[in-house]
C-alpha atoms as a PDB file:
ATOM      1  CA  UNK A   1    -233.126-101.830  66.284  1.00  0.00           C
ATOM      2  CA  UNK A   2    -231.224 -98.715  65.470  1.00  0.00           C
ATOM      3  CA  UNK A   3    -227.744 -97.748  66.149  1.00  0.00           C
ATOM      4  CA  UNK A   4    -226.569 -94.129  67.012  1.00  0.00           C
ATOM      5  CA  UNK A   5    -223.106 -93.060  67.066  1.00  0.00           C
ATOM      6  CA  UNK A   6    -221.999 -89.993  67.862  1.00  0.00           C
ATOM      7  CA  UNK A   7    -218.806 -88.252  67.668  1.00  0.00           C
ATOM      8  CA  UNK A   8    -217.553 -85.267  69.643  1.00  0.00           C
ATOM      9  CA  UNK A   9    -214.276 -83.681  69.086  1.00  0.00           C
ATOM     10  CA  UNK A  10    -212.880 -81.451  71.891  1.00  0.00           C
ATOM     11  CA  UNK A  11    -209.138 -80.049  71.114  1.00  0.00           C
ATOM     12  CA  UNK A  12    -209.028 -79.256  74.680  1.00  0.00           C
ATOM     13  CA  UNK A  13    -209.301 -82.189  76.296  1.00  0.00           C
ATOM     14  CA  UNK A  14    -206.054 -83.526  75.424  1.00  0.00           C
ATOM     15  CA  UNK A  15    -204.328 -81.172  77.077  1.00  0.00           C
ATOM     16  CA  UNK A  16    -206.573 -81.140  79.887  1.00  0.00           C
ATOM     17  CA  UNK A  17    -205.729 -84.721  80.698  1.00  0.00           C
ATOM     18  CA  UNK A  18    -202.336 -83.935  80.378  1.00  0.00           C
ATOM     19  CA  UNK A  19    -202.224 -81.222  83.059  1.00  0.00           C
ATOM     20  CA  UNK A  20    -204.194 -83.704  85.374  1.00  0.00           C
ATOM     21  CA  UNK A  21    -201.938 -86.338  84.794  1.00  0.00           C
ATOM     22  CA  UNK A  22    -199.158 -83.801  85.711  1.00  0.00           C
ATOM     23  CA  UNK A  23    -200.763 -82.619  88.499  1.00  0.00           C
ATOM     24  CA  UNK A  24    -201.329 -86.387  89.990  1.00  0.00           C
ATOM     25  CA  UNK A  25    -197.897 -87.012  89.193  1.00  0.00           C
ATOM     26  CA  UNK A  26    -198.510 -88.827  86.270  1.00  0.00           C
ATOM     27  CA  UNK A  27    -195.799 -88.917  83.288  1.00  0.00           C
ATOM     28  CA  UNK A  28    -196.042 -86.994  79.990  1.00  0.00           C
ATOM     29  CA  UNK A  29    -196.236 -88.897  76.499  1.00  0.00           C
ATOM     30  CA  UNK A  30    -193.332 -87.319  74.251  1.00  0.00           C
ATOM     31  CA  UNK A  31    -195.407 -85.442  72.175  1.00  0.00           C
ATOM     32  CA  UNK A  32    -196.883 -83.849  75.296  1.00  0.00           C
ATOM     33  CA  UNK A  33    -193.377 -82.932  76.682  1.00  0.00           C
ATOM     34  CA  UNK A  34    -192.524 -81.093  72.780  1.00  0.00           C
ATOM     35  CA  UNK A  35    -195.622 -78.838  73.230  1.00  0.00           C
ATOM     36  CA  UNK A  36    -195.999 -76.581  75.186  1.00  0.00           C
ATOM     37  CA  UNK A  37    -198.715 -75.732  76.926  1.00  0.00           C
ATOM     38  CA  UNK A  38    -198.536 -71.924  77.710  1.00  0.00           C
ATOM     39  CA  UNK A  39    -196.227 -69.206  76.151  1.00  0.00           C
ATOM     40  CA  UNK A  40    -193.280 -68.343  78.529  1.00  0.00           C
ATOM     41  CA  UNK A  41    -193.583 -65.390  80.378  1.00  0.00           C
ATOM     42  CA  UNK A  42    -191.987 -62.146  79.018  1.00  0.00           C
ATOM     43  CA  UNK A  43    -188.855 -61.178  80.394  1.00  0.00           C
ATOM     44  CA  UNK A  44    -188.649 -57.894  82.058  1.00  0.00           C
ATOM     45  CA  UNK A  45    -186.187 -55.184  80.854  1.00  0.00           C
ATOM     46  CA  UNK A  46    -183.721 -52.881  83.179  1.00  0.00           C
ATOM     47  CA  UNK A  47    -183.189 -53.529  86.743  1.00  0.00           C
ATOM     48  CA  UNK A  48    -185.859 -55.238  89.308  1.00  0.00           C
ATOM     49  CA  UNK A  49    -187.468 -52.643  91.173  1.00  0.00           C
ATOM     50  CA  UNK A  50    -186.870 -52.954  95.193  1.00  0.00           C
ATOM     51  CA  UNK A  51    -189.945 -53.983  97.537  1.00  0.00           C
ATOM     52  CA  UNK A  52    -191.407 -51.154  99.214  1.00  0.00           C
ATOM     53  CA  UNK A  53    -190.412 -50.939 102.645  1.00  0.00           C
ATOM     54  CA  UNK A  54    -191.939 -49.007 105.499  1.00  0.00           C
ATOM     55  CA  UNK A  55    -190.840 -45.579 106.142  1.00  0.00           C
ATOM     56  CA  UNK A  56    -188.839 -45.529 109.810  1.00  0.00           C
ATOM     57  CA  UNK A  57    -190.925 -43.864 112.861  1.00  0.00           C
ATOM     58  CA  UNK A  58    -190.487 -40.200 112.665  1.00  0.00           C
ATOM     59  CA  UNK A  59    -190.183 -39.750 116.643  1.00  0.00           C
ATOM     60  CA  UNK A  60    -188.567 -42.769 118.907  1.00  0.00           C
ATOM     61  CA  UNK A  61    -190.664 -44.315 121.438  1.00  0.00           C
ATOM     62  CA  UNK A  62    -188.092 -42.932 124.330  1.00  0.00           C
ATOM     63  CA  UNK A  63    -188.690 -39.262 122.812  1.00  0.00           C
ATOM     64  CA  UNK A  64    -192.506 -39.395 122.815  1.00  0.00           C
ATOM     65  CA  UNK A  65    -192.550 -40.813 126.337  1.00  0.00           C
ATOM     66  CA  UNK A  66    -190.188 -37.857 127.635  1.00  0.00           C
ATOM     67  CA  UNK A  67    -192.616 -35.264 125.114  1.00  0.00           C
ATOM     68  CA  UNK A  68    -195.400 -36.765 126.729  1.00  0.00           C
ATOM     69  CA  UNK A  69    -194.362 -36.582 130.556  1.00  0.00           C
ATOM     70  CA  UNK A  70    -193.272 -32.768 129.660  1.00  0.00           C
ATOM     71  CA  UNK A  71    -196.113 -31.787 128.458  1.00  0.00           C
ATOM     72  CA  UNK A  72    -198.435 -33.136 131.573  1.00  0.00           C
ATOM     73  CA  UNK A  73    -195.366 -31.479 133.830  1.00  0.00           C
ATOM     74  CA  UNK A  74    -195.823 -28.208 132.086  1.00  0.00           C
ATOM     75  CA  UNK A  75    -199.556 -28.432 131.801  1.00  0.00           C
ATOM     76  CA  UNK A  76    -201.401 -30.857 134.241  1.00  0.00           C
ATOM     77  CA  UNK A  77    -204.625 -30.100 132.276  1.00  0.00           C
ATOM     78  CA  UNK A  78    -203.266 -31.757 129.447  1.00  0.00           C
ATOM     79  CA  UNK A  79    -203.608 -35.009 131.540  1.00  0.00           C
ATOM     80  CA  UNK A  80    -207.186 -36.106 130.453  1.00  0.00           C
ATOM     81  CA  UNK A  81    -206.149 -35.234 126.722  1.00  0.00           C
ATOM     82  CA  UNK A  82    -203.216 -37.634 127.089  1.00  0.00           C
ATOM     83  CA  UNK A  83    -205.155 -40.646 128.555  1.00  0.00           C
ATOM     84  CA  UNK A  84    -207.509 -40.280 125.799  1.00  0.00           C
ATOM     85  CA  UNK A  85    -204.507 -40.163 123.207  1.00  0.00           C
ATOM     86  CA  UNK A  86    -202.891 -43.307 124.606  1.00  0.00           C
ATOM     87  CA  UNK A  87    -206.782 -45.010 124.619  1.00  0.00           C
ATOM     88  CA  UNK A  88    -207.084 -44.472 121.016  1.00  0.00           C
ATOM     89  CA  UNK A  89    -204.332 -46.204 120.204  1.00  0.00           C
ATOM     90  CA  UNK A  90    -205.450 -49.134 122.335  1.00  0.00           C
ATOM     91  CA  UNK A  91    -202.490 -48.687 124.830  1.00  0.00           C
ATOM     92  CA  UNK A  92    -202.313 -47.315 128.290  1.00  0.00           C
ATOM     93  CA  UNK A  93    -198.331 -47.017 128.244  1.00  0.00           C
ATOM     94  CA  UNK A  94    -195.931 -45.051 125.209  1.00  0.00           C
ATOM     95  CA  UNK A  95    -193.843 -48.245 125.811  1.00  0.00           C
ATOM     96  CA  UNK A  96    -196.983 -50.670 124.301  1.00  0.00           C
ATOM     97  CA  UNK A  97    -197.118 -48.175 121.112  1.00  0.00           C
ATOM     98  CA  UNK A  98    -195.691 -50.414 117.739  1.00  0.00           C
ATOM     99  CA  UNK A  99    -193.274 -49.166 115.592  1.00  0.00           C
ATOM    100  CA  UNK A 100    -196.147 -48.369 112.430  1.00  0.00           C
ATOM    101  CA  UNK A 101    -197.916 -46.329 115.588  1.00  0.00           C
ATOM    102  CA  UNK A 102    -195.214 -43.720 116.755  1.00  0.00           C
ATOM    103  CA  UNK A 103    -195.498 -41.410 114.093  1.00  0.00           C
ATOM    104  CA  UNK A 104    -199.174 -40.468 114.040  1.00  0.00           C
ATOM    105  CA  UNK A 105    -199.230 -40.724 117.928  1.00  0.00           C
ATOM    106  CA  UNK A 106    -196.572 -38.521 118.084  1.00  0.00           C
ATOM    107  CA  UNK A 107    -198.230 -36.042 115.491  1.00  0.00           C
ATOM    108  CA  UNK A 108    -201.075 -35.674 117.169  1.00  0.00           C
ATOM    109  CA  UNK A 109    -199.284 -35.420 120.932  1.00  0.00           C
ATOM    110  CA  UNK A 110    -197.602 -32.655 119.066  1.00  0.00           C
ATOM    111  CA  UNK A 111    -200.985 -31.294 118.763  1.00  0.00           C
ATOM    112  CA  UNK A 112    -201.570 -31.081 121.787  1.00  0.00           C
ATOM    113  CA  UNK A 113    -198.948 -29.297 122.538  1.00  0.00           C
ATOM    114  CA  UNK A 114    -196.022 -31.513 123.210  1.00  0.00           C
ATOM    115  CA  UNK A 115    -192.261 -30.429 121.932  1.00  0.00           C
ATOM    116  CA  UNK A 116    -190.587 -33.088 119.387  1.00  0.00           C
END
């Protein structure tokens, strides 16, 4: 009967059981813990640029409702136009508007005439 032997040589796979091992919480040989496995990341240069925060509302949620009830005191036709405004925003109060909502909402009651 015949024998077969066969050899296969992956340089991978060393390190591949040594990141599972690592990973299980299995311990490194020493010549594992001498080389390393990735290049460090590169350091950055000057100073760390800040997160990007959101801009503040333009219009407070006091001055829209007082814009809004001027505007339907000064023209009750505006009424309908108002309701709608609120309804596309998914509110039926200024006072449910969120902070990220003010601005446009009070853009566009602007637009229809309000004074901000």
């Amino acid at each position: 009967m015949a024998e077969l032997n066969i050899t296969i040589h992956i340089p991978e796979l060393g390190e591949l059981a040594a990141a599972l091992r690592l990973r299980s919480g299995g311990e490194q040989t020493a010549a594992q813990m001498t080389e390393p496995s990735a290049p460090p990341a590169p350091a950055t240069v000057g100073q760390a640029q800040p997160a990007p925060t959101a801009e503040p509302p333009k219009y407070t949620q006091s001055a829209i409702s007082l814009a809004g009830a001027a505007l339907i005191r000064e023209d009750p036709a505006a009424m309908p136009r108002v309701q709608a405004l609120l309804k596309k925003y998914g509110v039926e109060t200024t006072s449910a508007l969120t902070a990220e909502q003010l601005t446009p909402f009070g853009d566009e009651l602007v637009a229809l005439g309000a004074k901000l």
